[in-house]
N, C-alpha and C. Protein backbone atom coordinates (compact mmCIF):
# COMPACT_ATOMS: atom_id res chain seq x y z
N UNK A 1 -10.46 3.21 18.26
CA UNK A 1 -9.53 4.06 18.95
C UNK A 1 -10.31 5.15 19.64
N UNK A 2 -10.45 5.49 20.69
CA UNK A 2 -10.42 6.39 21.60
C UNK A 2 -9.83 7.82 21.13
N UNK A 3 -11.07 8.70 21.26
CA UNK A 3 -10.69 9.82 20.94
C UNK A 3 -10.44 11.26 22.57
N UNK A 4 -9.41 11.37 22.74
CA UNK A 4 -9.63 12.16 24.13
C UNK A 4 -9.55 13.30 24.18
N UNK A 5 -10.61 13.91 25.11
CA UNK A 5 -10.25 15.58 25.35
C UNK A 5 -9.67 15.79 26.35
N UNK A 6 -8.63 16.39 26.82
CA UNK A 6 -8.10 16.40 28.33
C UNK A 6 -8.36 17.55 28.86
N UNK A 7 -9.50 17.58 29.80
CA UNK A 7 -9.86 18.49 30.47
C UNK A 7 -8.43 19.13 31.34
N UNK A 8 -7.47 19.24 32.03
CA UNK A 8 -6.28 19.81 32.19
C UNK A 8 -5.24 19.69 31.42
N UNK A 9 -5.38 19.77 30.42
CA UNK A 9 -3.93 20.34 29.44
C UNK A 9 -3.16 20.15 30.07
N UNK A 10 -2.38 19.14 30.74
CA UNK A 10 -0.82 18.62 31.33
C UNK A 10 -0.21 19.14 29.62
N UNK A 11 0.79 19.53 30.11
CA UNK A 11 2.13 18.92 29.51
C UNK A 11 2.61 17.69 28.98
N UNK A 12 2.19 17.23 27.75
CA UNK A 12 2.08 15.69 27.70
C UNK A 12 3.52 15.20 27.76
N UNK A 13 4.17 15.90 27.11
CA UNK A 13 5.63 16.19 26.62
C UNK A 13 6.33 15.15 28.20
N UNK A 14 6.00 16.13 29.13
CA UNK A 14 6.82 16.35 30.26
C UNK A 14 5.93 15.30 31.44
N UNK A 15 5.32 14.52 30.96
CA UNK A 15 5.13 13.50 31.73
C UNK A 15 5.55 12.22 31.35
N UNK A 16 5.78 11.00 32.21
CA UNK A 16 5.98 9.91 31.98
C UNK A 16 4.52 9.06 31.52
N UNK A 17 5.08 8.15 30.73
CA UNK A 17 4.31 7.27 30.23
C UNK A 17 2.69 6.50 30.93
N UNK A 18 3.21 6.64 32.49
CA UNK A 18 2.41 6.18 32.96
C UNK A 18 1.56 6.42 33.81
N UNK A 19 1.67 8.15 33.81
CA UNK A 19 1.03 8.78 34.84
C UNK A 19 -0.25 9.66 33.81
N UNK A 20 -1.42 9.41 34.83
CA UNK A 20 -2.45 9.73 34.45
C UNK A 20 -3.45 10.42 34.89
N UNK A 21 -4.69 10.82 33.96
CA UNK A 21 -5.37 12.55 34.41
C UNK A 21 -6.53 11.67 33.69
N UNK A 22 -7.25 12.79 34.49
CA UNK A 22 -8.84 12.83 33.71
C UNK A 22 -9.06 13.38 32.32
N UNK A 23 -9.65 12.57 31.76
CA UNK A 23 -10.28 13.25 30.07
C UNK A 23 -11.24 13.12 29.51
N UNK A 24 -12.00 13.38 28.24
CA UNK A 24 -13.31 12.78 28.37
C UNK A 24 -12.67 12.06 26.88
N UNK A 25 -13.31 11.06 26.74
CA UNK A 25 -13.77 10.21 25.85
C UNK A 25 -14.58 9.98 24.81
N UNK A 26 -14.43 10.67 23.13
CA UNK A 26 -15.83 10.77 22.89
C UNK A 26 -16.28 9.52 22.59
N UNK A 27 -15.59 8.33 22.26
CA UNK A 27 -16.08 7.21 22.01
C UNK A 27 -17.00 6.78 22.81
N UNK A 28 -16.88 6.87 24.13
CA UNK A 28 -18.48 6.44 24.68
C UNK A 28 -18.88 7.45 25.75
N UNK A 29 -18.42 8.88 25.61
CA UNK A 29 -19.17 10.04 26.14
C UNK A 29 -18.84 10.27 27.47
N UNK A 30 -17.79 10.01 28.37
CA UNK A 30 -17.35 9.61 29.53
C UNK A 30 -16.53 9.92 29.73
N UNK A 31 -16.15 10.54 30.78
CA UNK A 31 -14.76 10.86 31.53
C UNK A 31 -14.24 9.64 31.90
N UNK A 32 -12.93 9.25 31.63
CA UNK A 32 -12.17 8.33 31.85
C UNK A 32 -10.42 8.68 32.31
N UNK A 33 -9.96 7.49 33.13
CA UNK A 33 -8.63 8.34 33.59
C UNK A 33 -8.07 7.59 32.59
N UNK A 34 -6.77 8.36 31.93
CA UNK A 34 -6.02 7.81 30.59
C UNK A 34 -4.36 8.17 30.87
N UNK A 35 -3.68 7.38 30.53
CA UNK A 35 -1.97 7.81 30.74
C UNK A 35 -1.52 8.88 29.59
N UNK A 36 -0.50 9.14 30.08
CA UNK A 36 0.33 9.91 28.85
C UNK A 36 0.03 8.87 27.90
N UNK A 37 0.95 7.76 28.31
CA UNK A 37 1.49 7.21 26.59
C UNK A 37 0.18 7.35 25.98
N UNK A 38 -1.17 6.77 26.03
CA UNK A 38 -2.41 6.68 25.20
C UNK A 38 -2.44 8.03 24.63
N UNK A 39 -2.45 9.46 25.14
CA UNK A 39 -2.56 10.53 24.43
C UNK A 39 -1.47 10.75 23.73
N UNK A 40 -0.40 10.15 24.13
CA UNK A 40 0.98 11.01 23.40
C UNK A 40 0.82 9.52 21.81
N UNK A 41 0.11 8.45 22.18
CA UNK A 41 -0.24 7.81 20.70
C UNK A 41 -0.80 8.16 20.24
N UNK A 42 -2.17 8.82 20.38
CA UNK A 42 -3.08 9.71 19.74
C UNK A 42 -2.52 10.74 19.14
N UNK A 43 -1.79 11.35 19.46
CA UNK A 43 -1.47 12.31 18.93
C UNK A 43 -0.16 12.11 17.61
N UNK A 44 0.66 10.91 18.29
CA UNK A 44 1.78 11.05 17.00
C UNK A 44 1.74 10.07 16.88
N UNK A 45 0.12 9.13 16.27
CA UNK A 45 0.11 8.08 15.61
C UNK A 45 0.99 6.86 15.89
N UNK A 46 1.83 6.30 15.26
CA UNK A 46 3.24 5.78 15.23
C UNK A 46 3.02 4.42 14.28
N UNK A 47 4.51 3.73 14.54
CA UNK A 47 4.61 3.01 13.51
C UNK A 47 4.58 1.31 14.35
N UNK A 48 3.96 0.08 14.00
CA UNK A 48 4.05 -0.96 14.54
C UNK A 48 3.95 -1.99 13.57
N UNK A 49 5.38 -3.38 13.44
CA UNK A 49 5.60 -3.61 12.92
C UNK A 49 4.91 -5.11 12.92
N UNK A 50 4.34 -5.88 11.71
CA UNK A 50 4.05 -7.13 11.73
C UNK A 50 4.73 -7.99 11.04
N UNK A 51 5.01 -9.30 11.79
CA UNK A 51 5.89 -10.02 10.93
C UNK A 51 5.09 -11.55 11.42
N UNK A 52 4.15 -11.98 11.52
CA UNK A 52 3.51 -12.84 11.89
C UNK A 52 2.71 -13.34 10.71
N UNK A 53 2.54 -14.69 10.53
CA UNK A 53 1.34 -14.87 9.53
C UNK A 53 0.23 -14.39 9.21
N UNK A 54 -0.55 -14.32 10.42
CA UNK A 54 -1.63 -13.34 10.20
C UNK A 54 -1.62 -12.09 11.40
N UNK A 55 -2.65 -11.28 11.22
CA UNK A 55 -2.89 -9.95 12.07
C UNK A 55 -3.95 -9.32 12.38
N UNK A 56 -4.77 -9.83 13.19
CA UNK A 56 -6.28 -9.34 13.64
C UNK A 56 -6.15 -7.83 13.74
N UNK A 57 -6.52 -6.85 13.10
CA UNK A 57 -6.21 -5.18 13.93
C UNK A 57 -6.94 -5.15 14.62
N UNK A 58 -7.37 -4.02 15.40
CA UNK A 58 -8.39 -3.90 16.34
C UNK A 58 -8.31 -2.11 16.83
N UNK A 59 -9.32 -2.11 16.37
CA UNK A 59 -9.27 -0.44 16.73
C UNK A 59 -8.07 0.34 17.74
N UNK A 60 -8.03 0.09 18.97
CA UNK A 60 -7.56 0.36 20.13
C UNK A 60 -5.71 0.16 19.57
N UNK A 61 -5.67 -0.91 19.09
CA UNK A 61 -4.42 -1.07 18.88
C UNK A 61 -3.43 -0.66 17.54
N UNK A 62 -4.76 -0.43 16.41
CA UNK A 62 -3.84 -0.16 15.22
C UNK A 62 -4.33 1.49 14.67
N UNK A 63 -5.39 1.69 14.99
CA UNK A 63 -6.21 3.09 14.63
C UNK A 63 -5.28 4.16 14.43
N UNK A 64 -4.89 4.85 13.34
CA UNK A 64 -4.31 5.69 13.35
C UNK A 64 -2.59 5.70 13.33
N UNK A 65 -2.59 4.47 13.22
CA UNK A 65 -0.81 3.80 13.20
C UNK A 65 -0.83 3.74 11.65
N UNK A 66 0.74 3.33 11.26
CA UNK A 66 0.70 2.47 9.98
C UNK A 66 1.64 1.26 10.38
N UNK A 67 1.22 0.75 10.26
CA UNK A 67 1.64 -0.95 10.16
C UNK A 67 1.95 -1.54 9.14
N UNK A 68 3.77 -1.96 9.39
CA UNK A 68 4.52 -2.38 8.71
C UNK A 68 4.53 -3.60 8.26
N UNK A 69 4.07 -4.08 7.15
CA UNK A 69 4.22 -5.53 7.15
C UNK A 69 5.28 -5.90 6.23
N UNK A 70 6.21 -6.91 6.77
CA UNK A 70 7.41 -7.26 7.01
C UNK A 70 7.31 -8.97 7.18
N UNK A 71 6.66 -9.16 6.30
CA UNK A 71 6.98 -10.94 5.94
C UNK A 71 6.86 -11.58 4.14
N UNK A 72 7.99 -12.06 3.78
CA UNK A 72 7.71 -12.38 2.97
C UNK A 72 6.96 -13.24 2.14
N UNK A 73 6.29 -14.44 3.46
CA UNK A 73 5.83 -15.15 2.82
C UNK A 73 4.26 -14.89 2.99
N UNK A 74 4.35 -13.53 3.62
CA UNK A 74 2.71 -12.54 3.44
C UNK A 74 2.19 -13.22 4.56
N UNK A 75 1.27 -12.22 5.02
CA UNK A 75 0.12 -11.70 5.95
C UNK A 75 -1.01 -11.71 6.03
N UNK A 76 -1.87 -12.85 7.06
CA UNK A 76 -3.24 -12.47 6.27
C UNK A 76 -3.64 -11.33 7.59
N UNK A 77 -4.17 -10.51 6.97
CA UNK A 77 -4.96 -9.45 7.96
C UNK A 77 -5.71 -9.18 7.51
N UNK A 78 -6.90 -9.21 8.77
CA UNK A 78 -8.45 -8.96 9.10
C UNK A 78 -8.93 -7.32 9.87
N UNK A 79 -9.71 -6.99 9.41
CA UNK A 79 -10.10 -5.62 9.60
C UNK A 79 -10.78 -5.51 10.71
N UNK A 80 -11.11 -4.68 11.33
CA UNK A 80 -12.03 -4.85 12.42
C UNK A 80 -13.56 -4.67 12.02
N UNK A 81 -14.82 -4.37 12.84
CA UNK A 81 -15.80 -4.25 12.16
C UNK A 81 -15.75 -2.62 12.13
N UNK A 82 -16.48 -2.40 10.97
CA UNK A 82 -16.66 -1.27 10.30
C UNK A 82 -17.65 -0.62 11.21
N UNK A 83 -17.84 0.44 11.29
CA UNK A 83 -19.07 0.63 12.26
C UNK A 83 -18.95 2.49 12.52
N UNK A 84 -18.44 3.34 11.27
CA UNK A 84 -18.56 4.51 10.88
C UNK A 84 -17.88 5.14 11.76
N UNK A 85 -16.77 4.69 12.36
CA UNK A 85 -15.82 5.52 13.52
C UNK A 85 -15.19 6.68 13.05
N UNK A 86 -14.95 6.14 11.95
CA UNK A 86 -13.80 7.35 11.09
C UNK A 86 -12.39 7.15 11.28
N UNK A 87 -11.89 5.87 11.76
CA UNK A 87 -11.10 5.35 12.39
C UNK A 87 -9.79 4.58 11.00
N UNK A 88 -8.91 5.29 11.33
CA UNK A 88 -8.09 4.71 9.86
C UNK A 88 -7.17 3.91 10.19
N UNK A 89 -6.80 3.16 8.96
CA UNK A 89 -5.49 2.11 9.17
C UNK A 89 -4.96 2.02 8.05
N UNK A 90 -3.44 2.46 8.52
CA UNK A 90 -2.27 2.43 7.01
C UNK A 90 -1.43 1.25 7.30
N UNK A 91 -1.47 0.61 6.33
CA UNK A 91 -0.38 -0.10 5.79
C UNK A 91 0.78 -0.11 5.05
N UNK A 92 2.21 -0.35 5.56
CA UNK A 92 3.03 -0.24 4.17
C UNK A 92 3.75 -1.13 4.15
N UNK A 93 4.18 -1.59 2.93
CA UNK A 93 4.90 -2.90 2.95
C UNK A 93 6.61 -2.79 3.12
N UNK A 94 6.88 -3.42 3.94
CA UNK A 94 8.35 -3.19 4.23
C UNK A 94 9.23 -3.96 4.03
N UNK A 95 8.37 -5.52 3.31
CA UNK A 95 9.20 -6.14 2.63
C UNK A 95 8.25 -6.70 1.80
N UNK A 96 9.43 -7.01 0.41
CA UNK A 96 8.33 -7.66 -0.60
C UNK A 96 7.97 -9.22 -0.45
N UNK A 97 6.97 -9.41 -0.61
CA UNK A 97 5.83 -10.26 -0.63
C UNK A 97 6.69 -11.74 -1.76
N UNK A 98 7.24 -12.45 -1.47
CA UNK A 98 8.24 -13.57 -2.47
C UNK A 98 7.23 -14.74 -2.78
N UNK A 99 6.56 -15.27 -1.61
CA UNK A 99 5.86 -16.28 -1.30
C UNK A 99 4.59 -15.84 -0.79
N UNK A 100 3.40 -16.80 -1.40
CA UNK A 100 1.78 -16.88 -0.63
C UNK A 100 1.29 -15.78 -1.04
N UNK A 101 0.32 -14.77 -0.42
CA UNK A 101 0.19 -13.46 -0.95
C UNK A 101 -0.19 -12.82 0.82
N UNK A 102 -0.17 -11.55 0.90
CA UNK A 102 -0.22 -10.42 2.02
C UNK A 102 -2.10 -10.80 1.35
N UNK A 103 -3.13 -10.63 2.15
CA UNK A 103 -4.36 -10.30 2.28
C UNK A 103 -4.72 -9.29 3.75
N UNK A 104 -5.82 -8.35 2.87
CA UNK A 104 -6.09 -7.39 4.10
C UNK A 104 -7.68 -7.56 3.62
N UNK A 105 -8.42 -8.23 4.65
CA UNK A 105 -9.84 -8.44 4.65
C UNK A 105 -10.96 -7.91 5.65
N UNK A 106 -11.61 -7.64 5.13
CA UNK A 106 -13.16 -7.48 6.27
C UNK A 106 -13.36 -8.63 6.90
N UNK A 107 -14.10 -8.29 8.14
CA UNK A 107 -14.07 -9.06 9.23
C UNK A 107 -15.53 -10.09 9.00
N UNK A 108 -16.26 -9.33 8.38
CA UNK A 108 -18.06 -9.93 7.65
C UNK A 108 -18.32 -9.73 6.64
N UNK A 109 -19.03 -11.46 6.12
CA UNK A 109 -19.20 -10.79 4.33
C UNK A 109 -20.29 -9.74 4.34
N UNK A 110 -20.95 -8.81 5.46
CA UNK A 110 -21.88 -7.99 5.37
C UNK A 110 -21.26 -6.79 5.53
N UNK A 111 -19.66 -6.54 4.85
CA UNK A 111 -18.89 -5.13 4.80
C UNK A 111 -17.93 -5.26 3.49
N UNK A 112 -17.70 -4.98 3.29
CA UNK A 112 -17.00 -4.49 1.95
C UNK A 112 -16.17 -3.23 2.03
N UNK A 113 -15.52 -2.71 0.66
CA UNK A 113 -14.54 -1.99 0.98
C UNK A 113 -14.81 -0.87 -0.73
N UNK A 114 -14.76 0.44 -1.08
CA UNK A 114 -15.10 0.82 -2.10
C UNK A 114 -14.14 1.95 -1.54
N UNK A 115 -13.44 3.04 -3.01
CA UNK A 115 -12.53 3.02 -3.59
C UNK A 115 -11.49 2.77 -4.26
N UNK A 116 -10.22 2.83 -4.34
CA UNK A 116 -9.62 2.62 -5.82
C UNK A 116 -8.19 1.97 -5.37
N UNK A 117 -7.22 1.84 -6.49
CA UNK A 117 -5.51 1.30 -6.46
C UNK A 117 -5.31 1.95 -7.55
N UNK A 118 -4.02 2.38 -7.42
CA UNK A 118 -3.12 2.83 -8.67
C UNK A 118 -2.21 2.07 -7.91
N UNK A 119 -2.03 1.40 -9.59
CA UNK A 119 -0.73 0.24 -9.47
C UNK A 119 0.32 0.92 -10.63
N UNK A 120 1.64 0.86 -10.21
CA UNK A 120 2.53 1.84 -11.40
C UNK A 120 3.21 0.74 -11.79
N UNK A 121 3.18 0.80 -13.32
CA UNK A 121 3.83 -0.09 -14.00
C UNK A 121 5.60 -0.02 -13.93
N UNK A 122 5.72 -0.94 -14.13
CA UNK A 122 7.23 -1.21 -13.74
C UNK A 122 8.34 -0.84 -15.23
N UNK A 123 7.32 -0.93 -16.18
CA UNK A 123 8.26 -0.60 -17.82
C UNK A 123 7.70 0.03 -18.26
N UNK A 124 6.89 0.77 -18.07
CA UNK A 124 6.67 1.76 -19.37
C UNK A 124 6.13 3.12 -18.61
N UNK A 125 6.68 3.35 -17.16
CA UNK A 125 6.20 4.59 -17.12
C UNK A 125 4.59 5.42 -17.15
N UNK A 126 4.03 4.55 -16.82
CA UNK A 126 2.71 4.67 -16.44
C UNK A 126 1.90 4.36 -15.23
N UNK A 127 0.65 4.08 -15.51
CA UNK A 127 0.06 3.45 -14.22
C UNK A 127 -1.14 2.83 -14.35
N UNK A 128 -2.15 1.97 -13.96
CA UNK A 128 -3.14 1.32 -14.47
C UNK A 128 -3.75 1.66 -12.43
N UNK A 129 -5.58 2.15 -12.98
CA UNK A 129 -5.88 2.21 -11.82
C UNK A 129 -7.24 1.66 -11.79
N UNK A 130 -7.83 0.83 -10.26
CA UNK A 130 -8.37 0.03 -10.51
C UNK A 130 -9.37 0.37 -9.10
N UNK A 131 -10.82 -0.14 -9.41
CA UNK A 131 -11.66 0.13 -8.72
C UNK A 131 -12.57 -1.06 -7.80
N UNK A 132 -12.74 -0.34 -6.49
CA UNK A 132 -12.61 -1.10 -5.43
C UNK A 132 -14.80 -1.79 -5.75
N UNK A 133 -14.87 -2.48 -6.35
CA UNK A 133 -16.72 -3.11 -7.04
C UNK A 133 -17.24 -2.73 -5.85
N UNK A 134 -18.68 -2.65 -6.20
CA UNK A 134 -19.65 -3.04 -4.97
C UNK A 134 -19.42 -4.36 -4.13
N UNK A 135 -18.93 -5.29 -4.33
CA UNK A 135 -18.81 -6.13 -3.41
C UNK A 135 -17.32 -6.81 -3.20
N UNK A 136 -16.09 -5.65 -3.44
CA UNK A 136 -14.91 -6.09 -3.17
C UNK A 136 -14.73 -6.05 -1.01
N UNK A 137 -14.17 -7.00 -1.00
CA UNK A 137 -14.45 -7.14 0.94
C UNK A 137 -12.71 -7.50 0.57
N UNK A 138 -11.81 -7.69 -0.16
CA UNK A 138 -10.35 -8.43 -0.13
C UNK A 138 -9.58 -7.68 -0.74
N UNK A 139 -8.21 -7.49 -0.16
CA UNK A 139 -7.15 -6.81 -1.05
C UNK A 139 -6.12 -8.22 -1.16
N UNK A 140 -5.74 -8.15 -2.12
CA UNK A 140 -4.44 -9.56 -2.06
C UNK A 140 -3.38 -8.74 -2.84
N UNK A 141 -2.41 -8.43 -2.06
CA UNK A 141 -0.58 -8.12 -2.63
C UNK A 141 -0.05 -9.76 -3.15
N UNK A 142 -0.13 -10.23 -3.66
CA UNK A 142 0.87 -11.20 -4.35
C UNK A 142 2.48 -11.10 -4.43
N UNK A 143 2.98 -9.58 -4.88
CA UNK A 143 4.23 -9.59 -4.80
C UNK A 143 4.58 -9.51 -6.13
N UNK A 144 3.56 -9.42 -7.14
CA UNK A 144 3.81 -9.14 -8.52
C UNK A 144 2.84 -8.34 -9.26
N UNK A 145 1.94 -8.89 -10.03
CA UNK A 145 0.48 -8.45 -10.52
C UNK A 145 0.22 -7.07 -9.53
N UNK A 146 -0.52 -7.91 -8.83
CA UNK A 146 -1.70 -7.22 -8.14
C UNK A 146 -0.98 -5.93 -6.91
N UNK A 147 0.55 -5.91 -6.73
CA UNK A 147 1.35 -4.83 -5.44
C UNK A 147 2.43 -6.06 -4.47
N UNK A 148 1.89 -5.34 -3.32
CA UNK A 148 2.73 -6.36 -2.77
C UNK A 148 4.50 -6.13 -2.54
N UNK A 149 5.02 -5.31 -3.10
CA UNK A 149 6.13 -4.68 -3.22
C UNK A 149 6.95 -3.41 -2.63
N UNK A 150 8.36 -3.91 -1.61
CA UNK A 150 8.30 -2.80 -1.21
C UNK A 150 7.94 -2.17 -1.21
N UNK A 151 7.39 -0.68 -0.25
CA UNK A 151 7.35 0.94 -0.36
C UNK A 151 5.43 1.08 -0.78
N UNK A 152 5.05 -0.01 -1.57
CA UNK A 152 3.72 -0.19 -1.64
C UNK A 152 2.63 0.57 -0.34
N UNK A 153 1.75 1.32 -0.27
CA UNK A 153 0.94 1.70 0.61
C UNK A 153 -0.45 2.05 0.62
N UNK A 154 -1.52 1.47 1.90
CA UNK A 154 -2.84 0.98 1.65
C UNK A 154 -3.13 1.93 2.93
N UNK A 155 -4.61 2.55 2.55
CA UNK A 155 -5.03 3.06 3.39
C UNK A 155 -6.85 3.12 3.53
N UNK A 156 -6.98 2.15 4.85
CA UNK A 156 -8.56 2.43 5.20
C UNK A 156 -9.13 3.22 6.07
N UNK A 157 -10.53 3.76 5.89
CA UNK A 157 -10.98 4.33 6.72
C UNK A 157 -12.68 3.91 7.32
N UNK A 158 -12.77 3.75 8.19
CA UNK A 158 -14.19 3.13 8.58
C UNK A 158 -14.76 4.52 8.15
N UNK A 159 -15.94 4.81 7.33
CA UNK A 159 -16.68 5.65 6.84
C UNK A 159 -18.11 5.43 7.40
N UNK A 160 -18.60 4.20 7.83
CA UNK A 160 -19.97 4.07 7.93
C UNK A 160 -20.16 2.39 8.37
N UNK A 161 -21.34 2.29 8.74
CA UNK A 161 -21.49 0.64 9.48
C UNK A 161 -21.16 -0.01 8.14
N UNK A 162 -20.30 -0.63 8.06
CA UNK A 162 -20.31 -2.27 7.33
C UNK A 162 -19.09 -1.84 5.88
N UNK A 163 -18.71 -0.54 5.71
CA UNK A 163 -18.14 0.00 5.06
C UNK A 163 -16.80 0.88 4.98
N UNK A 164 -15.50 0.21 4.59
CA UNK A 164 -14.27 0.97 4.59
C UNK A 164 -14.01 1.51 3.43
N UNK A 165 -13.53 2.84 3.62
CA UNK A 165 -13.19 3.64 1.86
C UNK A 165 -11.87 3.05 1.87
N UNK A 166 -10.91 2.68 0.93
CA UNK A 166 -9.88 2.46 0.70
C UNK A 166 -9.26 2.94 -0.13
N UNK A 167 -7.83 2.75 -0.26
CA UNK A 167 -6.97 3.74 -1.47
C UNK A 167 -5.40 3.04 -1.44
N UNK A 168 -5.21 2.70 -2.47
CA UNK A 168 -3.91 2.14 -2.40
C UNK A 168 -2.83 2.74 -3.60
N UNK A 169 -1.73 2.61 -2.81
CA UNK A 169 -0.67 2.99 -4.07
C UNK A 169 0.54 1.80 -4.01
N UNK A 170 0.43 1.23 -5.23
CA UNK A 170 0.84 0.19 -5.77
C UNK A 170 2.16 0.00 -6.37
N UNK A 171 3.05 -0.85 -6.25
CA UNK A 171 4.21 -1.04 -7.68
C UNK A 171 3.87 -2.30 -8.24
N UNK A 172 3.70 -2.82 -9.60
CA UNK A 172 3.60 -4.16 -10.37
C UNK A 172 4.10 -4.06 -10.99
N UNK A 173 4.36 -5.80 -11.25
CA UNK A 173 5.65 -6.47 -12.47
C UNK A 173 4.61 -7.45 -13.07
N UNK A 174 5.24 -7.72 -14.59
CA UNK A 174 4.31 -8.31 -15.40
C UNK A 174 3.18 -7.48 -15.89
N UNK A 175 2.05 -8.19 -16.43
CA UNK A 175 0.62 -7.47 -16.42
C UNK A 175 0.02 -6.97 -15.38
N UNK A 176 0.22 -6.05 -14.81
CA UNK A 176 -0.68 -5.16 -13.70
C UNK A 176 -2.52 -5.75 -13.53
N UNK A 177 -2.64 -6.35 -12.05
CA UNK A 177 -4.05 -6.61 -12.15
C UNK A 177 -4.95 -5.94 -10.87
N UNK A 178 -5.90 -6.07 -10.95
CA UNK A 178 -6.66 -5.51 -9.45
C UNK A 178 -6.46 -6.09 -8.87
N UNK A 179 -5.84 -5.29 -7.39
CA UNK A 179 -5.85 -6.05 -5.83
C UNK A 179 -6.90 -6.37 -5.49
N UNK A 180 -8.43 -5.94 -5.81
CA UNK A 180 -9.97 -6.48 -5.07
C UNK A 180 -10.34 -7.57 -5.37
N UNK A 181 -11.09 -8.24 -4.58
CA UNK A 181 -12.06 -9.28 -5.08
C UNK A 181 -13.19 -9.65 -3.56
N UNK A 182 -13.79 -10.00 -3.86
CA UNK A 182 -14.43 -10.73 -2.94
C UNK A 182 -14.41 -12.14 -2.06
N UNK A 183 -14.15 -12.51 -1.15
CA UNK A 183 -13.78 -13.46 -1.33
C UNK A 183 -14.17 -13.81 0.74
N UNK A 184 -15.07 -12.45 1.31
CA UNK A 184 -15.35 -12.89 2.62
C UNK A 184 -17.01 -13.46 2.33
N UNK A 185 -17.09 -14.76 3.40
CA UNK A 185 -18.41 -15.57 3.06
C UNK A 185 -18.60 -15.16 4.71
């Protein structure tokens, strides 16, 4: 995602979507001409919904959104490459996961993903929390165990080349297990 400075402070408010000004760019150091809508997304994030089998993100398009996933018979989604942008991507589940499992993966087995899940138990009022290994690259929602469940929400951040911090907050039924594993070759 494109980070912009707008050298004339328009009124973002009060322009249309498609009219556009000079700004600079720090992503590749350059003045570039950019529309409202691109700054007025930058600025209030927003929400975009997936309901497709799978979901390539891609910086430009999901950076800073949260993305709804909304299939029950789950999602596989692929991360983009890691490459220390600082560039985040939320997920929340907007429907529960019945069938297959939701996966959210790295794009190369030469990236991985480190931080944690708190998964909240469903009977007893607690929570079991679980840590993202040196070589977890996979999240899998199942829809039971491991999340996957309405209202459920995942959040990455490109931190560094080959590396996303992650953090999830979970609901599970049954024995509560870790969403990580490894599983990109």
């Amino acid at each position: 995602m494109s980070t912009y400075i707008i050298e004339t402070e328009p009124a973002i408010d009060a322009l249309a979507d498609g009219d556009s000004f000079v700004a600079y760019d720090l992503s590749t150091k350059s003045t570039r001409a950019v529309t409202a809508a691109q700054v007025r997304a930058q600025i209030n994030g927003g929400v975009t919904d997936a309901t497709a089998s799978t979901l390539a993100v891609t910086q430009a398009s999901h950076a800073g959104k949260t993305v709804t996933l909304n299939r029950a018979a789950g999602i596989a989604v692929t991360l983009p490459a890691a490459t220390g942008t600082g560039a985040i991507y939320r997920f929340f589940v907007g429907t529960t996961v019945t069938s297959n499992s939701t996966t959210i993966k790295v794009g190369t087995a030469a990236e991985t993903m480190r931080g944690n899940a708190i998964v909240l138990q469903d009977a007893g009022d607690t929570l079991v929390g679980f840590e993202a290994g040196a070589t977890a690259d996979t999240i899998t929602l199942n829809g039971t165990t491991t999340g996957g469940i309405l209202g459920d929400f995942i959040e990455l951040i490109d931190v560094a080349a080959n590396l996303f911090y992650v953090r999830c907050v979970l609901s599970g039924t049954g024995t509560e297990a870790t969403p990580f594993s490894a599983t990109v070759s």
